[in-house]
Protein backbone atom coordinates (compact mmCIF):
# COMPACT_ATOMS: atom_id res chain seq x y z
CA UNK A 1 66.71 47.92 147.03
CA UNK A 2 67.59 46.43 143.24
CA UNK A 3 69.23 48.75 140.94
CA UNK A 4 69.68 48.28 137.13
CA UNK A 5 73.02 49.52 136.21
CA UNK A 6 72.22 50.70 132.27
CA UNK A 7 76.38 52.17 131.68
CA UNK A 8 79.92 50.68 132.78
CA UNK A 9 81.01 50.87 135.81
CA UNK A 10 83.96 52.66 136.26
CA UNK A 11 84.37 53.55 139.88
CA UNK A 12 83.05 52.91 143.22
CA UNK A 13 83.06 54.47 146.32
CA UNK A 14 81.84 53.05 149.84
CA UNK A 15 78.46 55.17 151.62
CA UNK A 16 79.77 56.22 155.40
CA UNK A 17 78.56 58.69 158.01
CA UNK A 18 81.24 60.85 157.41
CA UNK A 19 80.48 61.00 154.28
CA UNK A 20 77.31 62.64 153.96
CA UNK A 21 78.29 64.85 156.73
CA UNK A 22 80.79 66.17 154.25
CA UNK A 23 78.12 66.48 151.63
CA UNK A 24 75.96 68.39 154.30
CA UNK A 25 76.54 72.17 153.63
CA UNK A 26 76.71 74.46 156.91
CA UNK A 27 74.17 77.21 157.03
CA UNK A 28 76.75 79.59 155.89
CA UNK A 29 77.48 78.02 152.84
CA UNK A 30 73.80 77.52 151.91
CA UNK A 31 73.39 81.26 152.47
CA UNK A 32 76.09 82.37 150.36
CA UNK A 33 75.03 79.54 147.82
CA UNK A 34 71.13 81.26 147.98
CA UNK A 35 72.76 85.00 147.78
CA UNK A 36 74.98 84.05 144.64
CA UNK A 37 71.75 82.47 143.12
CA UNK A 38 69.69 85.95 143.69
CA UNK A 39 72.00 88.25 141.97
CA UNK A 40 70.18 89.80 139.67
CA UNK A 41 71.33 90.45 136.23
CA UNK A 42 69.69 92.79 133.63
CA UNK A 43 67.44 91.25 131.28
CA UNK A 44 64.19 92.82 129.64
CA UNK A 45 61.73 91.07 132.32
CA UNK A 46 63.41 93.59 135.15
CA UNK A 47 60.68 95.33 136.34
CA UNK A 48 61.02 99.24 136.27
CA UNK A 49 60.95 101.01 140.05
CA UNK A 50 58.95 103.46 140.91
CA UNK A 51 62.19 105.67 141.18
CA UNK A 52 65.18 105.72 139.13
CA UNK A 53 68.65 107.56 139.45
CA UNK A 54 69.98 109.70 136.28
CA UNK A 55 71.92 112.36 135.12
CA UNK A 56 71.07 115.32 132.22
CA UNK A 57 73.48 116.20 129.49
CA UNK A 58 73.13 119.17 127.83
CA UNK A 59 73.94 119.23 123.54
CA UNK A 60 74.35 122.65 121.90
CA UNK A 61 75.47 121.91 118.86
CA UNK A 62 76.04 124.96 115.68
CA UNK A 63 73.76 123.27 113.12
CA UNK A 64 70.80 123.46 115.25
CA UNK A 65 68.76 126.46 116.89
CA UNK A 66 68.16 124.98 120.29
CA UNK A 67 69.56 122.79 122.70
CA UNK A 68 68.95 118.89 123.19
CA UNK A 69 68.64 117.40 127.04
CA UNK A 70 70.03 113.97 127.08
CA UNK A 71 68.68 112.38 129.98
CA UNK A 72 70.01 108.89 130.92
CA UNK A 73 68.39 107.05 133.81
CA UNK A 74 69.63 103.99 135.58
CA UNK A 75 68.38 100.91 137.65
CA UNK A 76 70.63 100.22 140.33
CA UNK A 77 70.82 96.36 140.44
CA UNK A 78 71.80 94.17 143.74
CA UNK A 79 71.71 97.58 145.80
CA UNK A 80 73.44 97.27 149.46
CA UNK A 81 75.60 93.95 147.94
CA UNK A 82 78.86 93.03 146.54
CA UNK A 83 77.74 93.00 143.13
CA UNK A 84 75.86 95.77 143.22
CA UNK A 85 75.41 97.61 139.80
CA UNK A 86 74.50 100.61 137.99
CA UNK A 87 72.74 99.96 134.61
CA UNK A 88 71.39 102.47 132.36
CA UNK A 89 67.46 101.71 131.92
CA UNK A 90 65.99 104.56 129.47
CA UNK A 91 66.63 107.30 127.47
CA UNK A 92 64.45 110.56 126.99
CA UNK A 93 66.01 113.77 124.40
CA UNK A 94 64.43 116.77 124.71
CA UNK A 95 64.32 120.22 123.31
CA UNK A 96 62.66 123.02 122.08
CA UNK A 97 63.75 122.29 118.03
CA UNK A 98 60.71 120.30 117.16
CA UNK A 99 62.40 119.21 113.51
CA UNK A 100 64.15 116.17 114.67
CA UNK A 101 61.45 115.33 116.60
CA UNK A 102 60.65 112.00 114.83
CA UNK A 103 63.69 110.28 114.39
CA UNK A 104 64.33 111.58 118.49
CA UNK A 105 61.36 109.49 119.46
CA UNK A 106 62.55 106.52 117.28
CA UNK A 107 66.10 106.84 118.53
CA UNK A 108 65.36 107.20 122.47
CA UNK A 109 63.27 104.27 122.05
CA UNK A 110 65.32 102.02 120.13
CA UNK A 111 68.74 102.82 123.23
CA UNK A 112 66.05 102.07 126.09
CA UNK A 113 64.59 99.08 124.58
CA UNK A 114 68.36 98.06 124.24
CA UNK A 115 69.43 98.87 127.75
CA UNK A 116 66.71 96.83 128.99
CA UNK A 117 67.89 93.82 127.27
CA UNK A 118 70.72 93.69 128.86
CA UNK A 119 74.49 92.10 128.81
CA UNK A 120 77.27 94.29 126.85
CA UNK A 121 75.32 97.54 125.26
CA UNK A 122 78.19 99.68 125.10
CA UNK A 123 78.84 98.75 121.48
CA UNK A 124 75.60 101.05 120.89
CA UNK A 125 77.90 103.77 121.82
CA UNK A 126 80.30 103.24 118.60
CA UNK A 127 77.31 102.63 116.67
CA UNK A 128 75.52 105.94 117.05
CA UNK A 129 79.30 107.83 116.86
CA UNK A 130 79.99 106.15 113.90
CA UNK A 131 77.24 107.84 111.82
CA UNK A 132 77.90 110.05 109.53
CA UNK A 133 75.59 113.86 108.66
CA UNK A 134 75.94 113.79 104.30
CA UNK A 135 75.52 117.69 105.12
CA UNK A 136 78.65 117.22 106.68
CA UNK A 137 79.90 117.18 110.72
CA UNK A 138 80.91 120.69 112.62
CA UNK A 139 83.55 121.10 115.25
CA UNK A 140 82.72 121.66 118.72
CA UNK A 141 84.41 124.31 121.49
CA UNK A 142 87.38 123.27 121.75
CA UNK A 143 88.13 121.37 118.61
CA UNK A 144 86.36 118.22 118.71
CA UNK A 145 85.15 116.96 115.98
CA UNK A 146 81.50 115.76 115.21
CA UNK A 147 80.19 114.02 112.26
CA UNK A 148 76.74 114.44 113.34
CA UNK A 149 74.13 115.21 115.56
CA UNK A 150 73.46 111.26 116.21
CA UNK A 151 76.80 110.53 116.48
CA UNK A 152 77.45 113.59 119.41
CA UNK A 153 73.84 111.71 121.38
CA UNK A 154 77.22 108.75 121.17
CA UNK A 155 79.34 110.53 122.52
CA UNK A 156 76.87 111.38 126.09
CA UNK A 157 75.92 107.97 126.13
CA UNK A 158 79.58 107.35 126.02
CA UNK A 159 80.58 110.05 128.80
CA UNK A 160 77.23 108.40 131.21
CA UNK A 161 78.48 104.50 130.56
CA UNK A 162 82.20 106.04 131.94
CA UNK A 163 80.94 107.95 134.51
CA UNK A 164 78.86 104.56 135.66
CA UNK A 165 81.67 101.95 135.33
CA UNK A 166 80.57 100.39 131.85
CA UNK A 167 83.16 101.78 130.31
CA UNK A 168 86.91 101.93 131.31
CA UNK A 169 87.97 105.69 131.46
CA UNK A 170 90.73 106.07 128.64
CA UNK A 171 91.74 109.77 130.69
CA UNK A 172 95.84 110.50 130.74
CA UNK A 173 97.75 110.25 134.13
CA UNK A 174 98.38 113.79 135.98
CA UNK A 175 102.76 112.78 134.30
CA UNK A 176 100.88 113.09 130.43
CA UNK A 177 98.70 115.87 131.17
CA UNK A 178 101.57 117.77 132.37
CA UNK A 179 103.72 117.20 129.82
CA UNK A 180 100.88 118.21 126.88
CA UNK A 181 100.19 120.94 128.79
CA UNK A 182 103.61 121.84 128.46
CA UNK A 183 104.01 121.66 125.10
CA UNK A 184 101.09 123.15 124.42
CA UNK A 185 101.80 126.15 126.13
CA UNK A 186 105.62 126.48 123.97
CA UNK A 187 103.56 125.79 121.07
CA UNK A 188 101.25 128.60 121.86
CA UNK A 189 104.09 130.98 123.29
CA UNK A 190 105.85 130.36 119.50
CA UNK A 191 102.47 131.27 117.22
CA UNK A 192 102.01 134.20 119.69
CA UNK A 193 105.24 135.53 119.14
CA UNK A 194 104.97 135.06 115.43
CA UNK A 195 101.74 137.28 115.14
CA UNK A 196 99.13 134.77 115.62
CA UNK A 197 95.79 134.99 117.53
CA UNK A 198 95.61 132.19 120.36
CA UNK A 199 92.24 131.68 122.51
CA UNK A 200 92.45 130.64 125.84
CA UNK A 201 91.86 127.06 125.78
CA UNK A 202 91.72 126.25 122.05
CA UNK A 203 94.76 124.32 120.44
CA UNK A 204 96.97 125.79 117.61
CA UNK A 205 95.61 126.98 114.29
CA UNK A 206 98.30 125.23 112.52
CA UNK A 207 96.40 121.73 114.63
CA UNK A 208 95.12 118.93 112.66
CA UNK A 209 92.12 116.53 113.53
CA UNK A 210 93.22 113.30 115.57
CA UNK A 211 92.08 109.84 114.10
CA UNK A 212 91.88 108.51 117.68
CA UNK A 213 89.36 111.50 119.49
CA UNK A 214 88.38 113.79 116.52
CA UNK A 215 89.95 116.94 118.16
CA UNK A 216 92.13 119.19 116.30
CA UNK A 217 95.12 119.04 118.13
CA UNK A 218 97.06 117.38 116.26
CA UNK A 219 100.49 119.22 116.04
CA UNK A 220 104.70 118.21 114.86
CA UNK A 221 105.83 117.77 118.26
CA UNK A 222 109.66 116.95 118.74
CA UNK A 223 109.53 115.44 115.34
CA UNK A 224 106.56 113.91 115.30
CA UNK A 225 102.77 114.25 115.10
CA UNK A 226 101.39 114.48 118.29
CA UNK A 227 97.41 115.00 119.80
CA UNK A 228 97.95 117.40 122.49
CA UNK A 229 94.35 116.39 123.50
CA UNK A 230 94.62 112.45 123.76
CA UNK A 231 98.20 112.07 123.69
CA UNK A 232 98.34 109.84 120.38
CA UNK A 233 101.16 109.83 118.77
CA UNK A 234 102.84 108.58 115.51
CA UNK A 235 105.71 107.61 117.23
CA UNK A 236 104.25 105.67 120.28
């Protein structure tokens, strides 16, 4: 057979038997060639099962009368392989306050149409805690600070992405926790003694709000500003 050569040649190579033997991929190979080539990645053409997996988060919050159920459901992607994953799919709110109800509808819709599109949604999670109420925010049980009720819907979505893997859990080792717990406890030991009224669980009244987690647990702590919630510190 003729063959017009239409480049430069620029290297050769002589057609044997052993050759295309080598070429020839075993039947293992080809498998594990066809199983990489079915994993399935999210995208927004996914079809939705007839049965999802998900997880409820309940939202009291002091602004509002009633409570919000954030549910979060997930497809479970590559089930019973190696790169088996858990993605969330949809997003419902619900609750018995029927004032937000609106901008609920809009919102839920909006996350699920984003979770079905796929690749890196977590940066939805800084979006939604990044908004601001012009009322102004309220502080949670146990000193956490909210800006809003959009932004605390975040924070769930934030708390289901960790609990699935999306997220890298930022928690302290048992060493930290110890050691805040610790100082916490002298720093509650000292108001009490001075007069003042401590609450089981709460930090110090004399705590500031922490840039890092928005808690108010920010305290002077061997000379230096110190979240006993996070561990952030001034000093490193």
């Amino acid at each position: 057979m003729v063959k017009k050569l239409q480049g430069k040649i620029t290297g050769y190579q002589v057609k044997t038997a052993e050759l295309e033997q080598a070429r020839i991929a075993t039947p293992e190979e080809s498998a594990e060639q066809l199983k990489k080539a079915e994993v399935v990645r999210m995208h927004e053409s996914v079809q939705r099962p007839e049965v999802l997996v998900g997880s409820t988060y309940k939202v009291k919050t002091p602004v509002t009368e009633h409570a919000m159920y954030i549910t979060i459901n997930d497809i479970i992607l590559n089930e019973g392989t190696e790169h088996e994953a858990r993605r969330p799919f949809e997003v419902f709110i619900n609750s018995k306050n029927m004032d937000n109800f609106q901008w609920v509808v809009a919102l839920t819709r909006l996350c699920s149409a984003v979770f079905r599109k796929g690749g890196d949604t977590t940066f939805m999670v800084e979006e939604l805690k990044a908004v601001f109420d012009p009322k102004g925010g309220y502080f949670k049980p146990g000193g956490v600070f909210m800006p809003s009720i959009v932004a605390e819907i975040g924070h769930a979505i934030e708390r289901h992405m960790k609990m699935i893997g999306m997220i890298p859990s930022d928690d302290l080792d048992e060493h930290q926790k110890a050691f805040l717990e610790k100082k916490k406890a002298e720093i509650e030991a000292a108001q009490s003694h001075a007069g003042g009224k401590v609450e089981e669980g709460a930090f110090p009244d004399s705590a500031t709000v922490c840039a890092k987690c928005s808690t108010k647990a920010v305290v002077l702590m061997d000379g230096c500003m110190t979240c006993l919630s996070c561990g952030d510190s001034k000093c490193g």
